[in-house]
N, C-alpha and C. Protein backbone atom coordinates (compact mmCIF):
# COMPACT_ATOMS: atom_id res chain seq x y z
N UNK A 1 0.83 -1.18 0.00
CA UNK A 1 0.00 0.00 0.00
C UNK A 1 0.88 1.24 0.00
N UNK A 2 0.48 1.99 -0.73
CA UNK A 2 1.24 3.15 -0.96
C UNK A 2 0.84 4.72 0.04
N UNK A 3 1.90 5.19 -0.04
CA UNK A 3 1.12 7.11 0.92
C UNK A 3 1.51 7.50 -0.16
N UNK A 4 0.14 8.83 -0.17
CA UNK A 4 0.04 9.54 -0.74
C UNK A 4 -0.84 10.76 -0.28
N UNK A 5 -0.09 11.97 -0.82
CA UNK A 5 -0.60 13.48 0.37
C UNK A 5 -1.43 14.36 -0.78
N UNK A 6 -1.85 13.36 -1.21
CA UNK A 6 -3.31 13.74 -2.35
C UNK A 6 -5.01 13.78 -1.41
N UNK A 7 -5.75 13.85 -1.63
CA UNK A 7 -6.81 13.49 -0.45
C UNK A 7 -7.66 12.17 -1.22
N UNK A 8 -8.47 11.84 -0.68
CA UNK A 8 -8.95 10.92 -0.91
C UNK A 8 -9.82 10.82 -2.28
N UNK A 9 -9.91 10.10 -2.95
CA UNK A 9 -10.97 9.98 -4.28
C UNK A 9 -12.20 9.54 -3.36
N UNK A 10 -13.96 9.56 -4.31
CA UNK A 10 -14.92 8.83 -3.65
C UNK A 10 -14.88 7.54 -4.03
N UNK A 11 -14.80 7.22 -2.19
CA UNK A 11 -14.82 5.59 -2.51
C UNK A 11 -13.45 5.23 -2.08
N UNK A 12 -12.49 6.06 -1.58
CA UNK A 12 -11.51 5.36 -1.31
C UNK A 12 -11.18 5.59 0.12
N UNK A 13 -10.62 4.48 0.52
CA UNK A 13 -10.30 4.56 2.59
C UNK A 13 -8.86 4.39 2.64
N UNK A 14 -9.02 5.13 4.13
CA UNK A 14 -7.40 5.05 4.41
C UNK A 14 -7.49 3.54 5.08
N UNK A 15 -6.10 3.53 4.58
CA UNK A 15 -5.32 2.09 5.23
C UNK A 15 -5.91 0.99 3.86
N UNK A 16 -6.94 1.29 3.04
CA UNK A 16 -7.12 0.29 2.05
C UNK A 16 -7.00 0.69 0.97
N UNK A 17 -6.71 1.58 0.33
CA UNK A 17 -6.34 2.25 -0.75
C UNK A 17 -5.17 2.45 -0.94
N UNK A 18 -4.63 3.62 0.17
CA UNK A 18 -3.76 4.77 0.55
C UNK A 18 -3.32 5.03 1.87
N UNK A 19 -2.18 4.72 2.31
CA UNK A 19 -2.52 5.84 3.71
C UNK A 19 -2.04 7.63 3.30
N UNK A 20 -3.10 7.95 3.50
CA UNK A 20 -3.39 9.47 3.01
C UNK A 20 -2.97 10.42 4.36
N UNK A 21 -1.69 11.15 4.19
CA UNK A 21 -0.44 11.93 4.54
C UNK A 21 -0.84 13.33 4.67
N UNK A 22 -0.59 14.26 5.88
CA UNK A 22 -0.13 15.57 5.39
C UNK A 22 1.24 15.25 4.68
N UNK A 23 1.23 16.73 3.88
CA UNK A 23 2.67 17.08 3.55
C UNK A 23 4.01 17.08 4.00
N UNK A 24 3.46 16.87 5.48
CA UNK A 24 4.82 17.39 6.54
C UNK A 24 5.36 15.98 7.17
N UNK A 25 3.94 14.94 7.52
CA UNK A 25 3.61 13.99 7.51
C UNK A 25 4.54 13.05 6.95
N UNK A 26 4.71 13.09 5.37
CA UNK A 26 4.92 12.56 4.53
C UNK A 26 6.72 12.88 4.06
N UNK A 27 6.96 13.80 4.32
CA UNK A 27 8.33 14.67 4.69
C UNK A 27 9.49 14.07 5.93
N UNK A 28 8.50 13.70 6.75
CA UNK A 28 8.64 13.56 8.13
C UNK A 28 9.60 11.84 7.79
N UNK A 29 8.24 11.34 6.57
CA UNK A 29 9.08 9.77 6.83
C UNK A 29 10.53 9.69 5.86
N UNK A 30 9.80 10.82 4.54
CA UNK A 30 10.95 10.32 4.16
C UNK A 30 12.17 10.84 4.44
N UNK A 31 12.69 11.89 5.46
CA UNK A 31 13.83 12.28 5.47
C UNK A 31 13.79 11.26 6.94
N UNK A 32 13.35 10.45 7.32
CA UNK A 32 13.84 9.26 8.14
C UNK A 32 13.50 7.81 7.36
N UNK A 33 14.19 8.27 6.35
CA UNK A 33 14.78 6.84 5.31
C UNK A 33 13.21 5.96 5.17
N UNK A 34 12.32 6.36 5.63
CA UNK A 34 11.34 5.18 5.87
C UNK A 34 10.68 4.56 4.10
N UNK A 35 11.07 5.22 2.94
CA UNK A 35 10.08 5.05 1.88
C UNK A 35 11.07 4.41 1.04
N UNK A 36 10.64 3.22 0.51
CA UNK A 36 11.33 2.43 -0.54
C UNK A 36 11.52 3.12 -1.97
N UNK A 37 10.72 3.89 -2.33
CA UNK A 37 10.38 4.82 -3.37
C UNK A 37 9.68 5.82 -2.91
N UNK A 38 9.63 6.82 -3.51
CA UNK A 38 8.57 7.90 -3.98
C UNK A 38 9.02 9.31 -4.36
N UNK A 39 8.26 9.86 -4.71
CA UNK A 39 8.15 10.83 -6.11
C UNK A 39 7.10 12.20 -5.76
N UNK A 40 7.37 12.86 -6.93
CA UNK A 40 6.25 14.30 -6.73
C UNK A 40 5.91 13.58 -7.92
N UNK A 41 4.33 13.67 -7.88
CA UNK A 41 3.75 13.66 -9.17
C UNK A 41 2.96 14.65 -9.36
N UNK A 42 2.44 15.38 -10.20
CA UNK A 42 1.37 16.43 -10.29
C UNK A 42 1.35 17.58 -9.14
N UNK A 43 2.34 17.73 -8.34
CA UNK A 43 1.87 18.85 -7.34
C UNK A 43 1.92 18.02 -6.10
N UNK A 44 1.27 16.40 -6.21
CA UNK A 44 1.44 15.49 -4.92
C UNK A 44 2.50 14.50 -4.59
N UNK A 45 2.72 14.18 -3.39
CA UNK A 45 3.65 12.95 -3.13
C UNK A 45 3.52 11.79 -3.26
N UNK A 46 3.92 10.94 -3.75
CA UNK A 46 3.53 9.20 -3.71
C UNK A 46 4.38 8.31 -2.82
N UNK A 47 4.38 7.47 -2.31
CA UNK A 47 5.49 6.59 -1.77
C UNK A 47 5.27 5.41 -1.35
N UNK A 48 6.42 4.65 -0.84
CA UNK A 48 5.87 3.06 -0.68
C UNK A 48 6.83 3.16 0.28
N UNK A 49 6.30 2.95 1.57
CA UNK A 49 7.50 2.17 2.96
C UNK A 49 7.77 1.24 2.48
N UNK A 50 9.34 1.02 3.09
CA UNK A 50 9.84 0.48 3.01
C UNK A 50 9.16 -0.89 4.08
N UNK A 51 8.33 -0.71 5.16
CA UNK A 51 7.65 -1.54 5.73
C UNK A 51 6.35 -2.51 5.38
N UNK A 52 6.02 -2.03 4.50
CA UNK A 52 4.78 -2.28 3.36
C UNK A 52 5.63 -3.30 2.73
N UNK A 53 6.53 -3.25 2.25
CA UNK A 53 7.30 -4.60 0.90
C UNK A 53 8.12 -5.45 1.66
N UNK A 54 8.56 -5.28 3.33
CA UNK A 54 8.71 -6.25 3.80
C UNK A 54 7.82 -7.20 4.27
N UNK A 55 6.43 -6.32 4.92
CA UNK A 55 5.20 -6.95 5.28
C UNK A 55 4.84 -8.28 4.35
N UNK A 56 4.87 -7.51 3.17
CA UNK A 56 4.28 -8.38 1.86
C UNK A 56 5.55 -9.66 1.65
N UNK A 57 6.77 -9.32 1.46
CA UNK A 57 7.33 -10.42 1.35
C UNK A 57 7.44 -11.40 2.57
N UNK A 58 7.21 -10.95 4.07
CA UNK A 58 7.06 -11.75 4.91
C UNK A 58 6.12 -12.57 4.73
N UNK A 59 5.09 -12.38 4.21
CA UNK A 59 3.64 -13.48 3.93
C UNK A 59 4.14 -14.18 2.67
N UNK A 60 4.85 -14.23 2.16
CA UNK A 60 5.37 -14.95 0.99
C UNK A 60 4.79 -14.61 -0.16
N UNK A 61 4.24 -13.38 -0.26
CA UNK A 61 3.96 -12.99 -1.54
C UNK A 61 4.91 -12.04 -2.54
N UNK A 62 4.03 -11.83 -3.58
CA UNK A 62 4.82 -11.16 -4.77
C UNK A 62 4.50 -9.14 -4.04
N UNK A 63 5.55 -8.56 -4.23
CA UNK A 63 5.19 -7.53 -4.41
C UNK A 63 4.78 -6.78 -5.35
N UNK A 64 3.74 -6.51 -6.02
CA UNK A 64 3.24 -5.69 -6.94
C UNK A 64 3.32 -4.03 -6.57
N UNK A 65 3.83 -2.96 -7.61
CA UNK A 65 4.07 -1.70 -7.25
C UNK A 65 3.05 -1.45 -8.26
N UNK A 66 2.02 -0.03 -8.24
CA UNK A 66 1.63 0.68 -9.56
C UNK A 66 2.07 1.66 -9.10
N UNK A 67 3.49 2.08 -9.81
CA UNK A 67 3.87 3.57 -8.97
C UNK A 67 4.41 4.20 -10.82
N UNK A 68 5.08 5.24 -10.92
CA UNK A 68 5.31 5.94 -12.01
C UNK A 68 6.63 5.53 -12.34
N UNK A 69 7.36 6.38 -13.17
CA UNK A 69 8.59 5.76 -13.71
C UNK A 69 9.67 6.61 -12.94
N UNK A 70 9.66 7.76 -12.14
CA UNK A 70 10.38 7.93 -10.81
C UNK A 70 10.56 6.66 -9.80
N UNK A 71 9.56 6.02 -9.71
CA UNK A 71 9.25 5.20 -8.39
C UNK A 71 9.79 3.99 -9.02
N UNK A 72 9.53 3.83 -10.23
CA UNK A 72 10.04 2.47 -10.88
C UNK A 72 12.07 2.90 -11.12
N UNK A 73 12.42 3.24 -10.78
CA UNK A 73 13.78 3.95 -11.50
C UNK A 73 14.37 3.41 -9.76
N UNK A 74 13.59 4.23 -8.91
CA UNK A 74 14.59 4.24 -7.29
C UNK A 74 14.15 2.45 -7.01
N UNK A 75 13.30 1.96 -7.49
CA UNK A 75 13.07 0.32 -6.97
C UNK A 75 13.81 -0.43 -7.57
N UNK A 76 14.05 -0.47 -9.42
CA UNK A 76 15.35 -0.99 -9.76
C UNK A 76 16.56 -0.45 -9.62
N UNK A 77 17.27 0.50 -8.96
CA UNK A 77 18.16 0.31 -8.12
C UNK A 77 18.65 0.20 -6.42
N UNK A 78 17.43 -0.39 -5.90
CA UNK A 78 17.29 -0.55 -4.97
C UNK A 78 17.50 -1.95 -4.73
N UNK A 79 16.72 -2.70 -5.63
CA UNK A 79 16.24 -3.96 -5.84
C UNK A 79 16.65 -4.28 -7.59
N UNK A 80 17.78 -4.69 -8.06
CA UNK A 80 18.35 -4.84 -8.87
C UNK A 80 17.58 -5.72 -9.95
N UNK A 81 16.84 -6.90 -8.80
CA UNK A 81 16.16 -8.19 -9.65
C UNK A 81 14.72 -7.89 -9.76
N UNK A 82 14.20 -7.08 -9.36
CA UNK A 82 12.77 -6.31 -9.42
C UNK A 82 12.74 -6.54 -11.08
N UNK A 83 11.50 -7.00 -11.53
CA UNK A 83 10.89 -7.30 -12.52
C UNK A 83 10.05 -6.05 -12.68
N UNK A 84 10.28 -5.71 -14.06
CA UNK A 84 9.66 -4.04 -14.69
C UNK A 84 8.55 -4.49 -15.81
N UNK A 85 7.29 -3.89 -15.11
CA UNK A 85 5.84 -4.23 -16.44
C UNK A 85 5.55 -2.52 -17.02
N UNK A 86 5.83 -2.57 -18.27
CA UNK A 86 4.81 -0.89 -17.73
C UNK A 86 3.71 -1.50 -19.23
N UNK A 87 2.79 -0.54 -17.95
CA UNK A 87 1.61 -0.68 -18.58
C UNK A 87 0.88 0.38 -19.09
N UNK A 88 0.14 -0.09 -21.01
CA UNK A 88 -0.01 1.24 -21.67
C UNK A 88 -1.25 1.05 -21.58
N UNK A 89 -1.69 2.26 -22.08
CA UNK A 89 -3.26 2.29 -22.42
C UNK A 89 -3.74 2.20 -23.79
N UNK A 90 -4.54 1.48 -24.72
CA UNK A 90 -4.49 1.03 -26.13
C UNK A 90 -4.10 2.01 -27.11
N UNK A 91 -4.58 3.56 -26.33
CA UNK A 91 -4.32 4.56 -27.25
C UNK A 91 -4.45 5.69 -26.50
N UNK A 92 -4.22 6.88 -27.14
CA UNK A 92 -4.37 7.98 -26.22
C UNK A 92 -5.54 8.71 -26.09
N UNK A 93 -6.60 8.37 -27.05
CA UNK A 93 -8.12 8.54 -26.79
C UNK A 93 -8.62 8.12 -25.49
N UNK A 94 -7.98 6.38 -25.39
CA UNK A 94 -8.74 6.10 -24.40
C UNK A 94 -8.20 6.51 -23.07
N UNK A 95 -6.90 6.86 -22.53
CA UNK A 95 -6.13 7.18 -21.81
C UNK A 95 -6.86 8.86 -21.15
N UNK A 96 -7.17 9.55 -22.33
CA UNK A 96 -7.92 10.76 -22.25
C UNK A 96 -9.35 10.06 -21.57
N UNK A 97 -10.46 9.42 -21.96
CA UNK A 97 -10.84 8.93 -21.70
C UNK A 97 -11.51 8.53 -20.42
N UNK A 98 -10.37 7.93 -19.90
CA UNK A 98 -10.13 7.13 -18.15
C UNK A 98 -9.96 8.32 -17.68
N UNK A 99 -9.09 9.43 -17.66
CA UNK A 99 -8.79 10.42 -16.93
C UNK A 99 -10.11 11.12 -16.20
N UNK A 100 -10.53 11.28 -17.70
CA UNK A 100 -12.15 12.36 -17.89
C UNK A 100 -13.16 11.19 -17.09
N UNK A 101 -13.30 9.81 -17.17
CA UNK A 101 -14.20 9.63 -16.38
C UNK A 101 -13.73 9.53 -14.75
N UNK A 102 -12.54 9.76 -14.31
CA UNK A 102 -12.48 9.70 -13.03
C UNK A 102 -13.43 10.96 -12.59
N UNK A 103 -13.33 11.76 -12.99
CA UNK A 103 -13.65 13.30 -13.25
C UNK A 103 -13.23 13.80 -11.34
N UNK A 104 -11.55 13.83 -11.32
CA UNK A 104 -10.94 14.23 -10.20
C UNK A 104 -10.18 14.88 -10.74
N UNK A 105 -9.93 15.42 -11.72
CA UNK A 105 -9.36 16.48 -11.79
C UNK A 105 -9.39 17.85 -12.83
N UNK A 106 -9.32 19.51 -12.54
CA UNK A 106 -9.81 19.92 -12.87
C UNK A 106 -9.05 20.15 -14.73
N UNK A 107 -9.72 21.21 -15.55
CA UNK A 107 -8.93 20.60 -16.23
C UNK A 107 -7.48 20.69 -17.22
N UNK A 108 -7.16 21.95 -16.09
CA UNK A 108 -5.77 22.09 -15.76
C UNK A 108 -4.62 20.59 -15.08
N UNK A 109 -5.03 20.56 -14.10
CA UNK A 109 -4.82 19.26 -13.45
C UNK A 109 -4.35 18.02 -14.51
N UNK A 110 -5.37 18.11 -15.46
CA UNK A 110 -5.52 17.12 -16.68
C UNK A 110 -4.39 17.44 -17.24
N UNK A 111 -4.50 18.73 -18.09
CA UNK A 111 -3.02 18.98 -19.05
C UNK A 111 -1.70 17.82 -18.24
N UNK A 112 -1.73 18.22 -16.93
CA UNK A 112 -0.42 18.66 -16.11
C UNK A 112 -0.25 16.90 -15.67
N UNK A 113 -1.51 16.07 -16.09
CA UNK A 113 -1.31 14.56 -16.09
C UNK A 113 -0.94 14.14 -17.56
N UNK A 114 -1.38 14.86 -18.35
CA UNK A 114 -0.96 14.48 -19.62
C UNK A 114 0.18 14.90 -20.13
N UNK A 115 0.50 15.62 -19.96
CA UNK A 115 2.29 16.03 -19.44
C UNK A 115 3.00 14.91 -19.14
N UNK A 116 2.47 14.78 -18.24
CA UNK A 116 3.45 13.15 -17.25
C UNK A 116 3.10 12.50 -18.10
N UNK A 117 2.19 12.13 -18.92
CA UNK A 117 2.10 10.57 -19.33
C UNK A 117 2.41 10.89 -20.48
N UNK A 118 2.92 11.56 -21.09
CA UNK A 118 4.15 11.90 -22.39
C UNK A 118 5.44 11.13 -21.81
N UNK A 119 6.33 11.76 -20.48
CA UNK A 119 7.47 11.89 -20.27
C UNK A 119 7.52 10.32 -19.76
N UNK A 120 6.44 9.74 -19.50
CA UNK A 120 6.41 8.35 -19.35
C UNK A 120 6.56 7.61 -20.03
N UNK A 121 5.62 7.56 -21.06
CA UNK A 121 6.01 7.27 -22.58
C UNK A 121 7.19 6.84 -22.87
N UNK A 122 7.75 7.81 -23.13
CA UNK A 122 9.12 7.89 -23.43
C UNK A 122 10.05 7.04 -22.96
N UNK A 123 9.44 6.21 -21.49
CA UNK A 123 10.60 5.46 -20.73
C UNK A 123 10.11 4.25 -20.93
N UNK A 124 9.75 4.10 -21.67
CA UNK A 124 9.12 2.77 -21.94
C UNK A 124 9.97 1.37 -22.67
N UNK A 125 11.59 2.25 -23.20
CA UNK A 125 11.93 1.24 -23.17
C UNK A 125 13.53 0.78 -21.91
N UNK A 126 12.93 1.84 -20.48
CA UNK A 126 13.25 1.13 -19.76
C UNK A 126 12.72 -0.34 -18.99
N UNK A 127 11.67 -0.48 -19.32
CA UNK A 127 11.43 -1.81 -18.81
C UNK A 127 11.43 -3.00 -19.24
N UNK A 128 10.91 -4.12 -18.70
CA UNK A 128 11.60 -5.54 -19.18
C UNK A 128 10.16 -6.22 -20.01
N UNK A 129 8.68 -5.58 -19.65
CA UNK A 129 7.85 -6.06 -20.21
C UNK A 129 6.96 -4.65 -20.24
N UNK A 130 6.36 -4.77 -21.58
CA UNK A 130 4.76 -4.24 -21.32
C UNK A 130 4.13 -4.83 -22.11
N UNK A 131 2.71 -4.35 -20.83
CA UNK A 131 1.31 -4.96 -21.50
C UNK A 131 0.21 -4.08 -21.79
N UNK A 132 -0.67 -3.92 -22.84
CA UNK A 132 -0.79 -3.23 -23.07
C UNK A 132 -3.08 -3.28 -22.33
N UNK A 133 -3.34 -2.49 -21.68
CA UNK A 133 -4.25 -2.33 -20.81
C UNK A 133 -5.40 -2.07 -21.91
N UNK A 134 -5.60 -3.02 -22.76
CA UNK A 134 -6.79 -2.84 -23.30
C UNK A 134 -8.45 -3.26 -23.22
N UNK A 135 -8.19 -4.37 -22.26
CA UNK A 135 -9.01 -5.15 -21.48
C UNK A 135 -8.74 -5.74 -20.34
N UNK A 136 -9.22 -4.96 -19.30
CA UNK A 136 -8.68 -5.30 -17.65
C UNK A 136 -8.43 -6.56 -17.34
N UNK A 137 -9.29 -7.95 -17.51
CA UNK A 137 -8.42 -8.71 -17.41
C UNK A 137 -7.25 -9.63 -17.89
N UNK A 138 -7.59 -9.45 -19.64
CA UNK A 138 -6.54 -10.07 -19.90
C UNK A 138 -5.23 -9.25 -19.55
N UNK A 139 -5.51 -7.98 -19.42
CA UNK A 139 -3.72 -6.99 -18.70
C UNK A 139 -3.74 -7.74 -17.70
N UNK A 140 -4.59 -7.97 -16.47
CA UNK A 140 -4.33 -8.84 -15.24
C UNK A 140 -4.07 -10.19 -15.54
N UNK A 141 -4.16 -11.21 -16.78
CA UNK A 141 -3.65 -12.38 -16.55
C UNK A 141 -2.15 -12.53 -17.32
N UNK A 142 -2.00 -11.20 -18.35
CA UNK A 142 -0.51 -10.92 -18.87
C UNK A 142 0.44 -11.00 -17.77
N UNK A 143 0.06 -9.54 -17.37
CA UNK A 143 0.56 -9.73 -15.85
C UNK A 143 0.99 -10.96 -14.88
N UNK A 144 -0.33 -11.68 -14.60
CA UNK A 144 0.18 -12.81 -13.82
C UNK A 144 1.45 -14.26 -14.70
N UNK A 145 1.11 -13.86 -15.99
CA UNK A 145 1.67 -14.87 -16.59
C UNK A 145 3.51 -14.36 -16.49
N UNK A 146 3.54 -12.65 -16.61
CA UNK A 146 4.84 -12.22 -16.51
C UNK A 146 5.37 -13.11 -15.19
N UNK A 147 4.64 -12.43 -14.27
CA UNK A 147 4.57 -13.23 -12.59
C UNK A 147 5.40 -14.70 -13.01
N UNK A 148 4.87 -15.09 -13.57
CA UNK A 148 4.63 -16.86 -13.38
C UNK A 148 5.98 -17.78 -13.96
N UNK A 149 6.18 -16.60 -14.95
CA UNK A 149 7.89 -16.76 -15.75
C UNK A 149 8.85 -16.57 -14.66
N UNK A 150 8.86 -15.52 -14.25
CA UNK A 150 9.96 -14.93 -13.74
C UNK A 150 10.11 -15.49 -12.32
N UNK A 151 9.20 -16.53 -11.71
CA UNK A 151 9.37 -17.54 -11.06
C UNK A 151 10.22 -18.05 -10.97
N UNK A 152 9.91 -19.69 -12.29
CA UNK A 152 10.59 -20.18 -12.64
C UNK A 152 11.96 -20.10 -13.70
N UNK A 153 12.45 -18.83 -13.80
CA UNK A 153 13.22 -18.69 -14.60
C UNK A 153 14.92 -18.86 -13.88
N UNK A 154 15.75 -19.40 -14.25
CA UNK A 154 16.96 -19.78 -14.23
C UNK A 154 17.78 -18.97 -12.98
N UNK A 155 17.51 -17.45 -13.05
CA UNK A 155 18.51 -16.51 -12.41
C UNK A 155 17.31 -16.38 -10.74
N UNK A 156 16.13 -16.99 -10.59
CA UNK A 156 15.31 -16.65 -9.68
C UNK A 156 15.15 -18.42 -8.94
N UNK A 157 15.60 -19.16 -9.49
CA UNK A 157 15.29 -20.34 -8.75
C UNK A 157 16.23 -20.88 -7.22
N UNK A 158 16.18 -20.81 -6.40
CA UNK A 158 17.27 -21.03 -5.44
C UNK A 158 17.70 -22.20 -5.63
N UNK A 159 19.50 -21.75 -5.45
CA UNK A 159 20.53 -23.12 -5.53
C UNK A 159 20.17 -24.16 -6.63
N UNK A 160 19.81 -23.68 -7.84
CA UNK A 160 19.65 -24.14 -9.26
C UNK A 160 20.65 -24.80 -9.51
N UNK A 161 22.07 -24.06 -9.45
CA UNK A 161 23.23 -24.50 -10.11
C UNK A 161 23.80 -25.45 -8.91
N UNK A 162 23.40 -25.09 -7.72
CA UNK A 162 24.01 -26.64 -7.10
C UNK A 162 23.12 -27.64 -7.04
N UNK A 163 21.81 -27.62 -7.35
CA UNK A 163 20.76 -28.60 -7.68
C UNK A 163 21.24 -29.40 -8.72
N UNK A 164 21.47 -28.51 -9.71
CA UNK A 164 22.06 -29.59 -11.27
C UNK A 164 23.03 -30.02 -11.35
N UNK A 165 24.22 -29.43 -10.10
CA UNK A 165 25.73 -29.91 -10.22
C UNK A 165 25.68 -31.03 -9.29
N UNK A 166 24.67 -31.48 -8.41
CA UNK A 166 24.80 -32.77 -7.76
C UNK A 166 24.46 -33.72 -8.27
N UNK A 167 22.85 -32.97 -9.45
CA UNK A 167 22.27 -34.24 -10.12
C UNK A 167 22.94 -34.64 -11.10
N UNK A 168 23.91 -34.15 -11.83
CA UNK A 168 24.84 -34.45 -12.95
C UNK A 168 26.32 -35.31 -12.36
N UNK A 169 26.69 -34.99 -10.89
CA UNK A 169 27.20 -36.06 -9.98
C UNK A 169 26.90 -37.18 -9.94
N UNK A 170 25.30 -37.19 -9.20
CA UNK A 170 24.85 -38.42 -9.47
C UNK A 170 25.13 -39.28 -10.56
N UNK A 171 24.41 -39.02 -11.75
CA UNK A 171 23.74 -39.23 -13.01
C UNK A 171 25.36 -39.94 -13.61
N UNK A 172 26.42 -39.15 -13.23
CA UNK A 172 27.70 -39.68 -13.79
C UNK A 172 27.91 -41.05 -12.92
N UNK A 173 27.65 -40.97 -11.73
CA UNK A 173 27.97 -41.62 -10.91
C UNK A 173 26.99 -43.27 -11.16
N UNK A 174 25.62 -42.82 -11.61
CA UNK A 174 25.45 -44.17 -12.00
C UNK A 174 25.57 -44.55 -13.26
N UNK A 175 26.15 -43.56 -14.10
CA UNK A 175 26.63 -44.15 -15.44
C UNK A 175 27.70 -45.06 -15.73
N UNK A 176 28.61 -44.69 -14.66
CA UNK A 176 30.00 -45.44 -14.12
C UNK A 176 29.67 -46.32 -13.86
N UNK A 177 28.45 -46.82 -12.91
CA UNK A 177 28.51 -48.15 -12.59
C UNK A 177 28.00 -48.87 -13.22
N UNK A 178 26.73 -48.21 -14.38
CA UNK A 178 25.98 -49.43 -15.39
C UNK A 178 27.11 -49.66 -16.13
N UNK A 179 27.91 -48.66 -16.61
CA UNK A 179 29.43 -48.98 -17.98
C UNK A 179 30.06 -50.71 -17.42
N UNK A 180 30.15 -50.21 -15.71
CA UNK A 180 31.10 -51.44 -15.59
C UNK A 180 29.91 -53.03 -15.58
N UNK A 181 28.93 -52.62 -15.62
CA UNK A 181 28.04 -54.39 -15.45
C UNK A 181 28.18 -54.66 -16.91
């Protein structure tokens, strides 16, 4: 769960959304190291404790971030093996679109998001995957399928290479002895 010193949208609660920050609040943690990331976006702050992504990996889950490409920049070098999705919107109609139906912001506000999501753009080929958000769930099962690779993939499996260097021990070891029957 992320802070953020934006106020609340309708419909959204603290502690399940957001924990929603004064300014000073929010100041307070991060010049006491407390935020794994975060960023000014639009005029507001975003951030992720650093207590939030231990929480989550203590329960043995995946950490999922939706943070911007500031927040994605301080997490891969924080976290080197952090897996990067960015996610587009099919086009920029519809991107316009989503904005206008949140209808939270005025429409200055808007320009000054569409601004950002230019300079975002642009970083798109810092990451390792994107998917492109044209239908909510198949982006959510892309997603999980990214998830599901990067599991099982070679550089994420623990003690891989001494797993295969014993079983190839073995494997020699009873080849030696069928050679000699």
């Amino acid at each position: 769960m992320s802070c953020t010193t934006r106020a609340a949208r309708p419909g959204e609660t603290e502690g399940t959304d957001y924990y929603f920050l004064t300014r000073d609040a929010f100041l307070a943690k991060r010049d006491a190291g407390e935020f794994a990331e975060f960023a000014e976006v639009h005029g507001r702050l975003y951030g992720t404790l650093k207590s939030e992504i231990d929480r989550v990996l203590r329960e043995g889950r995946h950490v999922i971030m939706d943070i911007d490409v500031q927040g994605a920049r301080q997490i891969q070098r924080a976290f080197p093996t952090a897996v990067t999705v960015f996610v587009l919107p099919p086009s920029g109609e519809v991107l316009l679109d989503r904005l206008r139906a949140r209808k939270s912001e005025s429409p200055q506000q808007l320009v000054v998001r569409l601004h950002s999501a230019l300079d975002e753009l642009r970083a798109v080929d810092e990451y390792e995957y994107v998917v492109v958000n044209d239908e909510l769930e198949q982006a959510v099962r892309r997603v999980g399928s990214i998830l599901d690779a990067e599991v099982v993939s070679q550089a994420r499996v623990a003690g891989l290479r001494q797993s295969v260097a014993a079983l190839i021990r073995h494997l020699e070891s009873e080849v030696d002895q069928h050679s000699k029957s």
